[in-house]
Protein backbone atom coordinates (compact mmCIF):
# COMPACT_ATOMS: atom_id res chain seq x y z
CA UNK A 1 72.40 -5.56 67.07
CA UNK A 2 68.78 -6.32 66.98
CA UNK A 3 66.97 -6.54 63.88
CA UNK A 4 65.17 -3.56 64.14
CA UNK A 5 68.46 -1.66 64.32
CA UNK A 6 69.35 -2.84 60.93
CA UNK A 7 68.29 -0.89 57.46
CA UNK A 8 66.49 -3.12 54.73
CA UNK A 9 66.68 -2.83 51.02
CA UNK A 10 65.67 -4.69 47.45
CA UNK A 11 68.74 -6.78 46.14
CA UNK A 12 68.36 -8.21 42.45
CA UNK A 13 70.51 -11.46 42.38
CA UNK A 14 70.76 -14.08 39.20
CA UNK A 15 68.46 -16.76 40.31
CA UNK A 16 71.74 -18.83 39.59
CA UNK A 17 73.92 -17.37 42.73
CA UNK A 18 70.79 -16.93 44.93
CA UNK A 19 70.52 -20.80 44.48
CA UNK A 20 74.17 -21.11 45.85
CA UNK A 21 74.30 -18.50 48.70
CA UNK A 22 71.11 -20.89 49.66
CA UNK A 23 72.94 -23.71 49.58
CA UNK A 24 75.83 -22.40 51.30
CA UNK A 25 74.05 -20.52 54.24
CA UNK A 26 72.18 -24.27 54.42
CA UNK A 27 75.59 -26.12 54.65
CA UNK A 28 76.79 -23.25 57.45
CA UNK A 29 73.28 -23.57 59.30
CA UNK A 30 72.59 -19.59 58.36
CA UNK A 31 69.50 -17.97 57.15
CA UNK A 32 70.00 -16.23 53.86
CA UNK A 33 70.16 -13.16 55.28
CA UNK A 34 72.87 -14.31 57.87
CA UNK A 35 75.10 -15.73 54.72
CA UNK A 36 75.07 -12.20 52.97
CA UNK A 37 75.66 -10.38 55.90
CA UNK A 38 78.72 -13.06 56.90
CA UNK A 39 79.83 -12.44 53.32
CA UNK A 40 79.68 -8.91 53.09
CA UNK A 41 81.33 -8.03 56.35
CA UNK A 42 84.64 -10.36 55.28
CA UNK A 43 84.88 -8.66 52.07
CA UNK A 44 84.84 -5.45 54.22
CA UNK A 45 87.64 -6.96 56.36
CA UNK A 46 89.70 -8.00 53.94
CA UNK A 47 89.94 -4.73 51.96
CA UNK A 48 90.55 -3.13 54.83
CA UNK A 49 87.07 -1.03 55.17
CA UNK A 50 85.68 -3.30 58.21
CA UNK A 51 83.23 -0.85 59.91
CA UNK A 52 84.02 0.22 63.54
CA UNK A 53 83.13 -1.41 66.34
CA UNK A 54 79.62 0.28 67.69
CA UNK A 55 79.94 1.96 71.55
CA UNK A 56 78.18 -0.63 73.82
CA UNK A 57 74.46 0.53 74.55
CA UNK A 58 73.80 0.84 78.60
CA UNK A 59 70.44 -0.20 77.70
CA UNK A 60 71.35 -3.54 76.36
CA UNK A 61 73.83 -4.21 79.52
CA UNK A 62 73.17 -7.02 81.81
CA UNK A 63 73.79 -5.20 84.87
CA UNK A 64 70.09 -3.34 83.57
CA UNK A 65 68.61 -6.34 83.06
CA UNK A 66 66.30 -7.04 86.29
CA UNK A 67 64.82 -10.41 85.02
C-alpha cells in the first residue's frame, strides 16, 4: 500500500507514551508511524476485527512492470 493510499489524521497522545512508542519503534528499527500502525493492526487481530485482505491491484503487478 503506498503512502498515498493511506488516510491521515491528528492523534493527541500524553507526551509520556509518545516518548515510549518512540523508543520502542527505535528499538524495532520503525518510524513512528510504522510502530502505531504495527500496533494497531495486532490489536485488530487479536480481537478478531483484522481488516480483509485488499484484491491485488494489476497496476502494481510485476508482470506490468516494463523496467
Amino acid at each position: 500500500m503506498s503512502s498515498s493510499d493511506k488516510k491521515s489524521f491528528l492523534l493527541r497522545v500524553d507526551p509520556e507514551i509518545m516518548g515510549e512508542l518512540q523508543r520502542w519503534a527505535d528499538d524495532d528499527l520503525r518510524s513512528l508511524n510504522g510502530q502505531i500502525e504495527y500496533l494497531l493492526r495486532q490489536a485488530l487481530r487479536e480481537a478478531g476485527r483484522s481488516p480483509k485482505p485488499r484484491p491485488p491491484n494489476p497496476d502494481e503487478s510485476p508482470e506490468n512492470d516494463k523496467g
